[in-house]
N, C-alpha and C. Protein backbone atom coordinates (compact mmCIF):
# COMPACT_ATOMS: atom_id res chain seq x y z
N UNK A 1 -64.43 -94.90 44.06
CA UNK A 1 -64.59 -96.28 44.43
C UNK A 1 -65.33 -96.35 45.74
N UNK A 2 -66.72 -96.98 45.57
CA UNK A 2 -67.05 -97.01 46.74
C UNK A 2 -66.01 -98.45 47.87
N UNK A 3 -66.51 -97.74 49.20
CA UNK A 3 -65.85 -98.48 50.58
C UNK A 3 -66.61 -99.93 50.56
N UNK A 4 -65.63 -101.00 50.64
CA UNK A 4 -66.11 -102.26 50.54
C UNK A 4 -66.89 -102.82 51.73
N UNK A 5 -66.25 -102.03 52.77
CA UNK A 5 -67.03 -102.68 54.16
C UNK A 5 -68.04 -101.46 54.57
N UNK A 6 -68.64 -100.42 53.70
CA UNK A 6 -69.86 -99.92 53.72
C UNK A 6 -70.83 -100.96 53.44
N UNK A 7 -71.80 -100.90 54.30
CA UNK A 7 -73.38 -101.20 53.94
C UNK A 7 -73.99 -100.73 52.76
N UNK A 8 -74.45 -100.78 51.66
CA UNK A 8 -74.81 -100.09 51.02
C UNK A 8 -76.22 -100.53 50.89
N UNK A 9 -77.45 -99.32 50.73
CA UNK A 9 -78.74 -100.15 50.65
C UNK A 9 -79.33 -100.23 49.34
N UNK A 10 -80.33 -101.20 49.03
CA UNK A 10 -80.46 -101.21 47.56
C UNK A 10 -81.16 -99.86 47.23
N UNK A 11 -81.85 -99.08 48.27
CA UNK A 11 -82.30 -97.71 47.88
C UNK A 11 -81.68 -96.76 47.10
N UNK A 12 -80.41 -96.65 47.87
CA UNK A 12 -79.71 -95.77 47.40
C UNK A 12 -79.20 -96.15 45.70
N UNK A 13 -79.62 -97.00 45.21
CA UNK A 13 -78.97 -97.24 43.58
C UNK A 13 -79.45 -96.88 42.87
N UNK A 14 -79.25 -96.48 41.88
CA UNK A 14 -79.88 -95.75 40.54
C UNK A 14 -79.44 -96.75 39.33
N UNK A 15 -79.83 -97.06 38.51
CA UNK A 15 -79.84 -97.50 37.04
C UNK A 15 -79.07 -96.89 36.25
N UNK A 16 -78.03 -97.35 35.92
CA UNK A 16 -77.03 -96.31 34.59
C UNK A 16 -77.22 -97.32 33.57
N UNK A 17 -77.69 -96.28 32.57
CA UNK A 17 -77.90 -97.23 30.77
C UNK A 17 -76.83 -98.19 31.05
N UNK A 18 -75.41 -98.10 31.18
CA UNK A 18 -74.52 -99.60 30.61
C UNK A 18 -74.68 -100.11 31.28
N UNK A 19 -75.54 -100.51 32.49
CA UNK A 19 -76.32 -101.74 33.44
C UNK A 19 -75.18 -101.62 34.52
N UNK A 20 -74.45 -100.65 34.83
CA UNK A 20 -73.76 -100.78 36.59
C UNK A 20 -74.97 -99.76 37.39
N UNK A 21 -74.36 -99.81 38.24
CA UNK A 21 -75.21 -98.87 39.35
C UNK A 21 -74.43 -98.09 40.32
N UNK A 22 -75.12 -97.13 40.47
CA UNK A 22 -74.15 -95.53 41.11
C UNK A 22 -74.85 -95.68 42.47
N UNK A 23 -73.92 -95.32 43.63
CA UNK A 23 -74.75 -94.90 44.72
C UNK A 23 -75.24 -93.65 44.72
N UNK A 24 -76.53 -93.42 45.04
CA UNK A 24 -77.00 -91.82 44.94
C UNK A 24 -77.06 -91.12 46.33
N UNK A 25 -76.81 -89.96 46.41
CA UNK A 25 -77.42 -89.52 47.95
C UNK A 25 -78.52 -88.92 47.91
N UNK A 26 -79.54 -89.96 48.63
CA UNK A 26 -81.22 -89.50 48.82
C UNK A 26 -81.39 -88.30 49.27
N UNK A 27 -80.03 -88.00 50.33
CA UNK A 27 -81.04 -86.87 50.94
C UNK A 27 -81.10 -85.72 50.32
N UNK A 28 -80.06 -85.44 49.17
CA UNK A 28 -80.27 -84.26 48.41
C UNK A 28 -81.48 -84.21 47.07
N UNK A 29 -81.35 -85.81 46.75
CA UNK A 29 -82.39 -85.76 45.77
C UNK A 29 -84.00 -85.61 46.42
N UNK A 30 -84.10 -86.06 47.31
CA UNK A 30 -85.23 -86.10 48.05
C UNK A 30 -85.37 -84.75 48.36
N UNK A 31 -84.52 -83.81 48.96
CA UNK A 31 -85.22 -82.00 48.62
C UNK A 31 -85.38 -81.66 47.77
N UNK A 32 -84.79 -81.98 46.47
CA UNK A 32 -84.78 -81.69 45.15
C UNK A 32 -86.40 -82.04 44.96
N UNK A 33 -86.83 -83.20 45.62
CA UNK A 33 -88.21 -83.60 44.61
C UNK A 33 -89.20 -82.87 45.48
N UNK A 34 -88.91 -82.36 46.73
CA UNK A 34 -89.46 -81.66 47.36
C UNK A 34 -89.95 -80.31 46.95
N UNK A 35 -88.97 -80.02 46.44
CA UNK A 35 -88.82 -78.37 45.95
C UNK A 35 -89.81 -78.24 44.76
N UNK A 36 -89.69 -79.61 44.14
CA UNK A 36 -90.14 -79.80 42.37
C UNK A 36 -91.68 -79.83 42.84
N UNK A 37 -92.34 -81.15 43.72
CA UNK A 37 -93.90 -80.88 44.29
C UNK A 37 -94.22 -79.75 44.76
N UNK A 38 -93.34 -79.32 45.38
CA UNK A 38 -94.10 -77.49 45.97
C UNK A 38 -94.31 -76.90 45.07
N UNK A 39 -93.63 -76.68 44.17
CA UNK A 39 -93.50 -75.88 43.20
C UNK A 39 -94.82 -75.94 41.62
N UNK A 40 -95.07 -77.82 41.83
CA UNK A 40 -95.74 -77.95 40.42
C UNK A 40 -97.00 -77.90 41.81
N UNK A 41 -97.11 -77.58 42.89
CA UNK A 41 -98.88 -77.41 43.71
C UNK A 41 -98.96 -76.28 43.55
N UNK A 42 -97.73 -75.26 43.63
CA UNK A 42 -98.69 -74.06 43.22
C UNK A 42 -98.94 -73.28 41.63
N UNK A 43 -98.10 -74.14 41.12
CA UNK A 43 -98.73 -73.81 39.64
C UNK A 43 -99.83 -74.43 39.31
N UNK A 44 -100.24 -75.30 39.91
CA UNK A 44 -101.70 -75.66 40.06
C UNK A 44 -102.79 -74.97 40.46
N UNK A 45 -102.28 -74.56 41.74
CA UNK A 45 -103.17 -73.59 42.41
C UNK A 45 -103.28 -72.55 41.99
N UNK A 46 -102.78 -71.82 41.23
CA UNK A 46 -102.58 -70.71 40.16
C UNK A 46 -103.37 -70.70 38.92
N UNK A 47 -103.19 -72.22 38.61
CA UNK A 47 -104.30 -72.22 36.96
C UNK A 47 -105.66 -72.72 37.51
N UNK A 48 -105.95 -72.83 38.60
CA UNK A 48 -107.10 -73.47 39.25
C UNK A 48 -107.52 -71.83 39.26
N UNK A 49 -107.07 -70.87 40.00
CA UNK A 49 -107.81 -69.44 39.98
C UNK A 49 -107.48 -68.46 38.55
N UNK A 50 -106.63 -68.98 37.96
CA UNK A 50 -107.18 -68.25 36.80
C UNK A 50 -108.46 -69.07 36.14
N UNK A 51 -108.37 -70.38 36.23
CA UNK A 51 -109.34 -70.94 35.28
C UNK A 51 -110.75 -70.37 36.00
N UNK A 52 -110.74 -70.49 37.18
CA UNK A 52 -112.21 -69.84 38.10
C UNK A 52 -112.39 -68.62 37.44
N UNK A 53 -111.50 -67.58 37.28
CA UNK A 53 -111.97 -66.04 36.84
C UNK A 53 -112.11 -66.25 35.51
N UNK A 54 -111.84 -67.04 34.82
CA UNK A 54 -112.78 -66.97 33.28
C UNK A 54 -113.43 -67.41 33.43
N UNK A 55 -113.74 -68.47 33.89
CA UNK A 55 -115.25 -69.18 33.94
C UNK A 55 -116.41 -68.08 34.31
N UNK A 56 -116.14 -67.18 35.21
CA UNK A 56 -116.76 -66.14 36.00
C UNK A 56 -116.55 -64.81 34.75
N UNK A 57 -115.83 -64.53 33.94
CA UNK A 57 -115.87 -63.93 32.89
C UNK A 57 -116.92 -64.05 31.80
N UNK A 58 -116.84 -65.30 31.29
CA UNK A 58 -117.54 -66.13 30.01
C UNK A 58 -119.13 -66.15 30.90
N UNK A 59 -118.90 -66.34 32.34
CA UNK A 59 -120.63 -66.57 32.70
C UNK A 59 -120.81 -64.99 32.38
N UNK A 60 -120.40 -64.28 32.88
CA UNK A 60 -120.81 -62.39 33.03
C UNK A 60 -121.26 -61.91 31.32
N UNK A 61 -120.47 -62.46 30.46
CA UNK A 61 -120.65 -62.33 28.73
C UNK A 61 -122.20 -63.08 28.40
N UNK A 62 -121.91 -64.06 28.75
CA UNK A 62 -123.24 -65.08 28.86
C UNK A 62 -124.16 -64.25 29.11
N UNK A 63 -124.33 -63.45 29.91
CA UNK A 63 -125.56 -63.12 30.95
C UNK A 63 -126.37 -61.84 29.93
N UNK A 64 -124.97 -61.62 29.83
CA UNK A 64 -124.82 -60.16 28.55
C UNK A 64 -125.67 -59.97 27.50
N UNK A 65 -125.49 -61.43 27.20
CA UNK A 65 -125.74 -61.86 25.36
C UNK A 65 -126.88 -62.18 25.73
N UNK A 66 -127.47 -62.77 26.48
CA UNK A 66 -129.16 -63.41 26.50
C UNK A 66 -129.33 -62.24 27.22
N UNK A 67 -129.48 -61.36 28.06
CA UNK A 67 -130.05 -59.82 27.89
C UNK A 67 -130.60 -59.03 27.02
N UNK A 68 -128.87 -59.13 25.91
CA UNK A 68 -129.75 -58.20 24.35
C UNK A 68 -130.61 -59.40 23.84
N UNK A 69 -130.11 -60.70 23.69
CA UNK A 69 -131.15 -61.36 23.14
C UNK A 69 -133.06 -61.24 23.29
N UNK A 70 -132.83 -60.99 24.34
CA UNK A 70 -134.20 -61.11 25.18
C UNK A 70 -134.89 -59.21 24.76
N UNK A 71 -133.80 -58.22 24.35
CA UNK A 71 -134.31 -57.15 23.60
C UNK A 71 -135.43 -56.97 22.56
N UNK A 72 -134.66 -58.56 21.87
CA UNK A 72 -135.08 -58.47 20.16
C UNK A 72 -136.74 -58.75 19.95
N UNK A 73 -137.15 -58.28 18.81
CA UNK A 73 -138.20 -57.89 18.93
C UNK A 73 -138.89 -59.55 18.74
N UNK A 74 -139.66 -60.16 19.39
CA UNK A 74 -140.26 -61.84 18.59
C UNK A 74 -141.26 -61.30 17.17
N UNK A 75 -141.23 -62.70 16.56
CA UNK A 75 -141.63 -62.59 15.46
C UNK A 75 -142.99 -63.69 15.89
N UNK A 76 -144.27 -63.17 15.53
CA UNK A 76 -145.70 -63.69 15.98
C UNK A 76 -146.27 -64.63 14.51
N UNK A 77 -145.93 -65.89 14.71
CA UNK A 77 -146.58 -66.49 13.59
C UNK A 77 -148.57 -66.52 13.27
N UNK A 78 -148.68 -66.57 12.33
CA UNK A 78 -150.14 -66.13 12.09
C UNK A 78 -150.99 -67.34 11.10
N UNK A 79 -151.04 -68.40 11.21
CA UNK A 79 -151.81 -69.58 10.55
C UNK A 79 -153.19 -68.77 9.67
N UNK A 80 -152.80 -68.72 8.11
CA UNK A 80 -153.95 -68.18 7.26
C UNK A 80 -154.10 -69.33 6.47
N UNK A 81 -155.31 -69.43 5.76
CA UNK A 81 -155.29 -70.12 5.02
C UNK A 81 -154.59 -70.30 3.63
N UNK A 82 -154.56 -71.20 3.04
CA UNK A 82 -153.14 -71.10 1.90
C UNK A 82 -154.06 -71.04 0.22
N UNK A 83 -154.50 -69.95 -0.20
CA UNK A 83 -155.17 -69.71 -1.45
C UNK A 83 -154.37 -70.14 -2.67
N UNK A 84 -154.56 -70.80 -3.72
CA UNK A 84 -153.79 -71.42 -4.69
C UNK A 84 -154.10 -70.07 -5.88
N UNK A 85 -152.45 -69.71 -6.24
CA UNK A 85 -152.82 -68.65 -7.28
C UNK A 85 -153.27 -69.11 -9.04
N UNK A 86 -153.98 -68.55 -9.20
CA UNK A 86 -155.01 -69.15 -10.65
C UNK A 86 -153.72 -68.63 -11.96
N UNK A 87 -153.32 -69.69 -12.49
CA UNK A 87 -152.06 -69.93 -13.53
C UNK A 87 -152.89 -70.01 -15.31
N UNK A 88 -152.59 -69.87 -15.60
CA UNK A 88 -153.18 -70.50 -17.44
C UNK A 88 -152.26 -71.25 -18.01
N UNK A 89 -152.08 -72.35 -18.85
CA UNK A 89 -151.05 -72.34 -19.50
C UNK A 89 -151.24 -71.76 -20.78
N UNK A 90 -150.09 -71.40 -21.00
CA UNK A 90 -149.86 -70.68 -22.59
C UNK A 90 -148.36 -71.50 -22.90
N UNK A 91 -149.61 -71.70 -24.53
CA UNK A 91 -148.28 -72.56 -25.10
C UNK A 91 -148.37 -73.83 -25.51
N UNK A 92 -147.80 -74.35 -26.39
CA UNK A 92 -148.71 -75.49 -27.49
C UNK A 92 -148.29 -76.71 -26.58
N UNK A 93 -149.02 -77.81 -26.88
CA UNK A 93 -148.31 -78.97 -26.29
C UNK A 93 -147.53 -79.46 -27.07
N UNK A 94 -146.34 -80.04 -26.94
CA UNK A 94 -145.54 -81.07 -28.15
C UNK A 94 -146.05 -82.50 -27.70
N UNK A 95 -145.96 -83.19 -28.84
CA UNK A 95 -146.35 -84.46 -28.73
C UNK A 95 -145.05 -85.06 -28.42
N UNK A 96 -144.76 -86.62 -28.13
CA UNK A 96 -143.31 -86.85 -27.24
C UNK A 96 -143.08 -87.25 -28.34
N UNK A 97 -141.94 -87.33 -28.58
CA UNK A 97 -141.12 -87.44 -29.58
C UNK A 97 -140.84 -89.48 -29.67
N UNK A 98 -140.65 -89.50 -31.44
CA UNK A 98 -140.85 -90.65 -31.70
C UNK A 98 -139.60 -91.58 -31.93
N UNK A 99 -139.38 -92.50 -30.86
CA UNK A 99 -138.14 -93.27 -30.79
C UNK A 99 -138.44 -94.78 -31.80
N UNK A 100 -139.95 -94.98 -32.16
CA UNK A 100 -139.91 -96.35 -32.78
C UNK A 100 -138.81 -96.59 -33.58
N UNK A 101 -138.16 -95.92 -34.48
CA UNK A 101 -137.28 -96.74 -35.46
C UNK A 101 -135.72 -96.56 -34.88
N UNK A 102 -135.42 -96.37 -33.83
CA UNK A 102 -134.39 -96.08 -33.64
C UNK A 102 -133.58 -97.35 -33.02
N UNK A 103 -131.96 -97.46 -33.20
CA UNK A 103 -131.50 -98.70 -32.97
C UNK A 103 -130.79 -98.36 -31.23
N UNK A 104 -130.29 -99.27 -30.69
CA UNK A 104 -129.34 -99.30 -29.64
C UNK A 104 -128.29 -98.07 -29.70
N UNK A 105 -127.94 -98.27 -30.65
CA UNK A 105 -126.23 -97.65 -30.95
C UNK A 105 -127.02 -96.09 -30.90
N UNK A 106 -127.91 -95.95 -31.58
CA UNK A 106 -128.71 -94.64 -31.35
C UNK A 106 -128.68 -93.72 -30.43
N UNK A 107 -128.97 -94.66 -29.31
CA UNK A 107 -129.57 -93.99 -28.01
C UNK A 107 -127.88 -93.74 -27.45
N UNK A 108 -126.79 -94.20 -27.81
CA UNK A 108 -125.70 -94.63 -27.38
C UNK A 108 -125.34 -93.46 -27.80
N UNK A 109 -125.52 -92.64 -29.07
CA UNK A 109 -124.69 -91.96 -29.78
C UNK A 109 -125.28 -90.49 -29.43
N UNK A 110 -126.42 -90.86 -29.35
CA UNK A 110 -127.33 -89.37 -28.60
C UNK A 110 -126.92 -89.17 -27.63
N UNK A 111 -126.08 -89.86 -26.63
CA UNK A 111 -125.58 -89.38 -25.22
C UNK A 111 -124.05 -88.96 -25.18
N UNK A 112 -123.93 -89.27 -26.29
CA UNK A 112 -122.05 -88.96 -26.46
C UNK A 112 -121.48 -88.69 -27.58
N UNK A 113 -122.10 -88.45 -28.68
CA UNK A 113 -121.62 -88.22 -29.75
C UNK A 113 -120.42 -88.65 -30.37
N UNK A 114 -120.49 -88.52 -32.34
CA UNK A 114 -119.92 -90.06 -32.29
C UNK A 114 -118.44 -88.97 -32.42
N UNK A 115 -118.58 -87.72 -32.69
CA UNK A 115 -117.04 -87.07 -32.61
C UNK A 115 -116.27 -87.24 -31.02
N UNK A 116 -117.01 -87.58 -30.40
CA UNK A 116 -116.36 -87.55 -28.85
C UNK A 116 -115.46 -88.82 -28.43
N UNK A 117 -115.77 -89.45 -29.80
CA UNK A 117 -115.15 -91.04 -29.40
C UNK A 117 -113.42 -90.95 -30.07
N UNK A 118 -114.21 -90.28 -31.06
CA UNK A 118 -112.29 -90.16 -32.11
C UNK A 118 -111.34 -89.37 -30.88
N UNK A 119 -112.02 -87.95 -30.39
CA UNK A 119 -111.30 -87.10 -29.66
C UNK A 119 -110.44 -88.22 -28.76
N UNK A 120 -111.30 -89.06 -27.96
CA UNK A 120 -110.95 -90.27 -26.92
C UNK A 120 -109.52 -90.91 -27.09
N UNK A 121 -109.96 -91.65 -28.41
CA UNK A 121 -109.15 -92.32 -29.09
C UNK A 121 -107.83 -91.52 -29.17
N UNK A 122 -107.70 -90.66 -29.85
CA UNK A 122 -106.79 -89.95 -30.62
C UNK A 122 -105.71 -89.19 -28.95
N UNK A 123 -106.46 -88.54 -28.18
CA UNK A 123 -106.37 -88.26 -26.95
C UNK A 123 -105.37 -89.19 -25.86
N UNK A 124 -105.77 -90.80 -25.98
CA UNK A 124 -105.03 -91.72 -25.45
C UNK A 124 -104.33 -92.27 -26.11
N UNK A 125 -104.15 -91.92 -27.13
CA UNK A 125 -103.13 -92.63 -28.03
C UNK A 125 -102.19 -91.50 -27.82
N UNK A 126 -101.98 -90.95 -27.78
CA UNK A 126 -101.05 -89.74 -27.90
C UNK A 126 -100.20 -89.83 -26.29
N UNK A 127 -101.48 -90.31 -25.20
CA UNK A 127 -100.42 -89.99 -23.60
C UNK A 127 -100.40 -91.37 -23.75
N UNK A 128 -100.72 -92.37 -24.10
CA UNK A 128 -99.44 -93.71 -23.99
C UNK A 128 -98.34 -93.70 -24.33
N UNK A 129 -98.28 -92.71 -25.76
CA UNK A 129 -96.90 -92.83 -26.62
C UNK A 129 -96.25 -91.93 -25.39
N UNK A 130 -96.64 -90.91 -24.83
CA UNK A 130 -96.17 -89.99 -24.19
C UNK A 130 -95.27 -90.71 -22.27
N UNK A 131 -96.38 -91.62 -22.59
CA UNK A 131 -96.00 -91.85 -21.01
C UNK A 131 -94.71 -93.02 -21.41
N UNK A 132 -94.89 -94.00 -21.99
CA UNK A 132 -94.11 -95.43 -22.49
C UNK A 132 -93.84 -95.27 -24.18
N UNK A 133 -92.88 -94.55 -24.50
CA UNK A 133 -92.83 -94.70 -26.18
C UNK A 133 -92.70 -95.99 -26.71
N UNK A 134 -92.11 -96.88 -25.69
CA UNK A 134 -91.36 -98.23 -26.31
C UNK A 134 -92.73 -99.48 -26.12
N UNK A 135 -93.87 -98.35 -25.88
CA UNK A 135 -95.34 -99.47 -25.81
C UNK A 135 -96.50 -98.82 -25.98
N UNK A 136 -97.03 -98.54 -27.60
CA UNK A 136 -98.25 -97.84 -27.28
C UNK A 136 -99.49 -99.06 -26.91
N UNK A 137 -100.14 -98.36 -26.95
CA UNK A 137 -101.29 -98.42 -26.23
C UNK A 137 -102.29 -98.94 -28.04
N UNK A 138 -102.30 -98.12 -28.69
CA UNK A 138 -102.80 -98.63 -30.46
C UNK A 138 -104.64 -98.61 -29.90
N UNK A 139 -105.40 -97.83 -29.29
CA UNK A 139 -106.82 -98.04 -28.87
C UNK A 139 -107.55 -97.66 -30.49
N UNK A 140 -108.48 -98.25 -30.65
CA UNK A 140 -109.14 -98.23 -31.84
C UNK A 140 -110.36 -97.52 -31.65
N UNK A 141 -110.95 -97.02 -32.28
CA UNK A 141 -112.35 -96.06 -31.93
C UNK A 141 -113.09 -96.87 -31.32
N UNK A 142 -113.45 -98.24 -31.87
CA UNK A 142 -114.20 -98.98 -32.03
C UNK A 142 -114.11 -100.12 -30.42
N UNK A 143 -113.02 -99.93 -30.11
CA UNK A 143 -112.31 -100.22 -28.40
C UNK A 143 -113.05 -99.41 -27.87
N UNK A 144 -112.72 -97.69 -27.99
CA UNK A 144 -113.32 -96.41 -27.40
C UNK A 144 -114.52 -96.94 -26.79
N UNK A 145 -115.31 -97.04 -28.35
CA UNK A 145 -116.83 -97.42 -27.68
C UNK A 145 -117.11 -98.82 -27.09
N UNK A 146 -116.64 -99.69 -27.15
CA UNK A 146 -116.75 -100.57 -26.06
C UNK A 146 -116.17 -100.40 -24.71
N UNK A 147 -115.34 -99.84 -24.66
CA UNK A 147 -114.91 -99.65 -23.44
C UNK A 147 -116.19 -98.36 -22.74
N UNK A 148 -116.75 -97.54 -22.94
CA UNK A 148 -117.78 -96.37 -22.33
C UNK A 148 -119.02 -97.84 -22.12
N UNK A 149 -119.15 -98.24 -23.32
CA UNK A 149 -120.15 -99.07 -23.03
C UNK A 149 -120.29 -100.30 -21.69
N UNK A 150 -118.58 -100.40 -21.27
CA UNK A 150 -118.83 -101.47 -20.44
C UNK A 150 -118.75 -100.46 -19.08
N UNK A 151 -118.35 -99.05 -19.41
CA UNK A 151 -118.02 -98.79 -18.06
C UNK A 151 -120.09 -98.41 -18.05
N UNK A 152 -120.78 -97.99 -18.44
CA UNK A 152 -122.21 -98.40 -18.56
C UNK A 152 -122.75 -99.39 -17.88
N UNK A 153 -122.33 -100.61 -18.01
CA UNK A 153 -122.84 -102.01 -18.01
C UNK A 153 -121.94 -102.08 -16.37
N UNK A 154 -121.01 -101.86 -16.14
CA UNK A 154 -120.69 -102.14 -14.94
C UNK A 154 -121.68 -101.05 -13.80
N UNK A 155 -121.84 -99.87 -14.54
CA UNK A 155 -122.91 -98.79 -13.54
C UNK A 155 -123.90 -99.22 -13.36
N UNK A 156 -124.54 -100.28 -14.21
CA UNK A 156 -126.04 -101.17 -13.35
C UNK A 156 -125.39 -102.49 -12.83
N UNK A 157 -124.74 -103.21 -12.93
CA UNK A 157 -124.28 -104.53 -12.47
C UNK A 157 -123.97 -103.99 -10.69
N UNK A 158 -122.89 -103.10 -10.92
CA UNK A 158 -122.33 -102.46 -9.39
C UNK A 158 -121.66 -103.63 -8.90
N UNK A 159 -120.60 -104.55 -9.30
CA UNK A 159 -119.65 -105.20 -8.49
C UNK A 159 -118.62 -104.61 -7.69
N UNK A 160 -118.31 -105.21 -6.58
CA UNK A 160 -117.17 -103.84 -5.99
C UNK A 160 -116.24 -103.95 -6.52
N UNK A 161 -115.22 -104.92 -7.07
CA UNK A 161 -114.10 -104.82 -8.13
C UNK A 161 -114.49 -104.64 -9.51
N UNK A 162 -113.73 -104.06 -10.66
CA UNK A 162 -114.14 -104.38 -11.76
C UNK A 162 -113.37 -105.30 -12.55
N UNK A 163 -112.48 -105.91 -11.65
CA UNK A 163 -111.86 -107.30 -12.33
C UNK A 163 -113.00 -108.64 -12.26
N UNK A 164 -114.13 -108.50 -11.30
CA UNK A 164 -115.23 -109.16 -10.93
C UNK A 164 -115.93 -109.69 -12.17
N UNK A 165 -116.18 -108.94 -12.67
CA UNK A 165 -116.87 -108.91 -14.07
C UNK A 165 -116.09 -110.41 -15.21
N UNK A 166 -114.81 -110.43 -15.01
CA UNK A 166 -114.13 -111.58 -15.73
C UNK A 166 -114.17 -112.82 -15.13
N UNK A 167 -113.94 -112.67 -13.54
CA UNK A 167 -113.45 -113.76 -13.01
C UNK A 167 -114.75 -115.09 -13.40
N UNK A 168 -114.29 -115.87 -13.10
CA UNK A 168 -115.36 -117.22 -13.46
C UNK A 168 -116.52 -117.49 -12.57
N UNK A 169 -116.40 -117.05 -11.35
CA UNK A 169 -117.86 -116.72 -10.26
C UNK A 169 -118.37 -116.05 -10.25
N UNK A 170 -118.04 -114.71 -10.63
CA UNK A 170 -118.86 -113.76 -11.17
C UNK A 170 -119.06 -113.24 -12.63
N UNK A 171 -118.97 -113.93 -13.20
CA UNK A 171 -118.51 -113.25 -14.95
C UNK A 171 -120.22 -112.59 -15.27
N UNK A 172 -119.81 -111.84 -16.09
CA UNK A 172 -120.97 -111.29 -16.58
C UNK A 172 -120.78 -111.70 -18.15
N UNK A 173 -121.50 -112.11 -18.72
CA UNK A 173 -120.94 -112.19 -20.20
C UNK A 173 -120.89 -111.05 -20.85
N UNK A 174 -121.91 -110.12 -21.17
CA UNK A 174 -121.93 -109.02 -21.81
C UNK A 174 -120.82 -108.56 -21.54
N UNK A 175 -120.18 -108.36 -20.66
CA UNK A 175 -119.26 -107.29 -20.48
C UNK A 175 -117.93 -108.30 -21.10
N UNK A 176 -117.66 -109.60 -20.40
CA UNK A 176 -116.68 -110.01 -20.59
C UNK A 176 -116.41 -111.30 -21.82
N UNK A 177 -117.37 -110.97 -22.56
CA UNK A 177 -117.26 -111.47 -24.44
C UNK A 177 -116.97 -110.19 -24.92
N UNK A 178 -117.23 -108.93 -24.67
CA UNK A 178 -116.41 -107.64 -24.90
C UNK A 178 -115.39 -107.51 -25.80
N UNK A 179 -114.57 -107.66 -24.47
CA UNK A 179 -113.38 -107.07 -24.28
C UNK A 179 -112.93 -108.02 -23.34
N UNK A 180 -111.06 -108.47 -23.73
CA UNK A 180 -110.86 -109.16 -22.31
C UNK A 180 -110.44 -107.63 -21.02
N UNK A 181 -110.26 -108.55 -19.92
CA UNK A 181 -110.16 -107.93 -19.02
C UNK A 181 -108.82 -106.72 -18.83
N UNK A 182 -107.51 -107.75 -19.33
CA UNK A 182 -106.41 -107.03 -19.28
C UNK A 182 -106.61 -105.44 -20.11
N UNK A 183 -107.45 -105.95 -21.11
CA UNK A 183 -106.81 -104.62 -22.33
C UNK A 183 -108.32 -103.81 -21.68
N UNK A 184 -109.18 -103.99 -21.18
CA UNK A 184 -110.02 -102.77 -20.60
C UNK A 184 -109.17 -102.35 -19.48
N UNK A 185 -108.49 -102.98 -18.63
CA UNK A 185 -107.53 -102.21 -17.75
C UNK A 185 -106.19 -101.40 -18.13
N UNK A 186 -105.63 -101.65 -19.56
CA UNK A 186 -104.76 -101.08 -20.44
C UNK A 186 -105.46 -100.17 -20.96
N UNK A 187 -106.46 -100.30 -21.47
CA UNK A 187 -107.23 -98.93 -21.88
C UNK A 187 -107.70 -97.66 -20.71
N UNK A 188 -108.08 -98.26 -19.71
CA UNK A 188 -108.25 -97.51 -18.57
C UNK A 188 -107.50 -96.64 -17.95
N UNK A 189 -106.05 -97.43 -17.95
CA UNK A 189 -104.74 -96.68 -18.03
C UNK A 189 -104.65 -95.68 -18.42
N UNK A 190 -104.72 -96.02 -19.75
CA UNK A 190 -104.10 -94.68 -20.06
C UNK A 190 -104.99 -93.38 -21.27
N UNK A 191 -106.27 -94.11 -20.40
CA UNK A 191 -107.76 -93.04 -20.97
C UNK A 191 -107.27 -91.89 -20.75
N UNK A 192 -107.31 -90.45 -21.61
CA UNK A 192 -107.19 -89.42 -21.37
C UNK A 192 -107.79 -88.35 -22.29
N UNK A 193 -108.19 -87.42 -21.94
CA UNK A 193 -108.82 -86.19 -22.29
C UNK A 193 -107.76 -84.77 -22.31
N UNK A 194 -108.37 -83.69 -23.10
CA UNK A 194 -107.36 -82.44 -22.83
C UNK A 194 -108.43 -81.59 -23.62
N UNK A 195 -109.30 -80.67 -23.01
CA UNK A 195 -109.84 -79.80 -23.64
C UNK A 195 -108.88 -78.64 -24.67
C-alpha cells in the first residue's frame, strides 16, 4: 500500500492492463535502459565492421573476376557480304484443294470430328450421374455440338462474361437462339473428357 501523504509523481506510474497504476522506481529502470542502449551501440558497432570487411571482401572477388575476365580471348567481328545459297525446287506443285461444294457443318467436322462429339457426350453424361445421381445432366450429341460451336462464336465476339452473350444489352443472337443460357452453363459444368 502505497503512503498517503507521499508525493507521488505522475512519472513514476506505469500502466497495468486492468487500468490501476503501480509506482515504479526509475532509478533502477533507468540503468536497466542504460545497460540495454550500451549494449544494442555496440552490437551495432560490431555489424557496422563486419558489414565493412565484406564489402572489402566482395570488392577483392570483384577485382578478381574482371582480371580473368579481361584474360579471355575477344571475339573480332568481320562484316562480309551475305551471298544467297542457289536452292532448286524439286517436287510437283499441288493445286489447292477444292472447298466449292462443301457445307458449314463441313468445315466444323474437319476440325473435330464427328466421333469426338459422341466421346463428349457419352463422357459427361457419365460424371454428372457420377457427381449428382439424383440429377443427370441427359446432354444430347446434338447439345455437344452446339455447345463447341458457341464456345467458337464467343472466341470472335470476346465478351468478358459469358453470361453477356444472353443478357438483353448485349445479346448476341446467334449464340443466344442456340441454346439458353442456363443449360450452356449446365453443360459447361459438367463437360468432361478421360482419355
Amino acid at each position: 500500500m502505497p503512503n498517503k501523504n507521499k508525493k507521488t509523481d505522475p512519472k513514476n506510474h506505469t500502466a497495468i492492463p486492468n487500468g490501476m497504476s503501480e509506482t515504479v522506481d526509475t532509478s533502477e529502470s533507468e540503468d536497466e535502459m542504460k545497460k540495454i542502449q550500451d549494449i544494442l551501440k555496440n552490437q551495432l558497432v560490431m555489424n557496422d565492421t563486419s558489414r565493412s570487411s565484406e564489402t572489402n571482401d566482395s570488392e577483392e572477388e570483384h577485382q578478381q573476376d574482371t582480371s580473368k575476365s579481361k584474360k579471355k580471348k575477344r571475339i573480332h567481328w568481320v562484316k562480309k557480304p551475305f551471298t544467297l545459297p542457289i536452292s532448286t525446287f524439286i517436287g510437283g506443285s499441288l493445286p489447292p484443294p477444292n472447298h466449292s461444294g462443301l457445307e458449314p457443318t463441313d468445315y466444323f467436322y474437319s476440325m473435330f470430328g464427328k466421333e469426338s462429339f459422341d466421346i463428349l457426350k457419352e463422357q459427361s453424361n457419365l460424371y454428372s450421374v457420377q457427381v449428382n445421381p439424383n440429377r443427370p445432366v441427359n446432354i444430347s450429341e446434338s447439345e455437344i455440338r452446339q455447345f463447341v460451336g458457341i464456345l467458337l462464336m464467343t472466341g470472335i465476339y470476346g465478351l468478358p462474361q459469358q453470361r453477356s452473350y444472353w443478357t438483353n444489352s448485349t445479346r448476341v443472337e446467334s449464340i443466344a437462339s442456340t441454346m439458353s443460357r442456363d443449360r450452356f452453363l449446365d453443360i459447361k459444368k459438367n463437360l468432361h473428357v478421360v482419355s
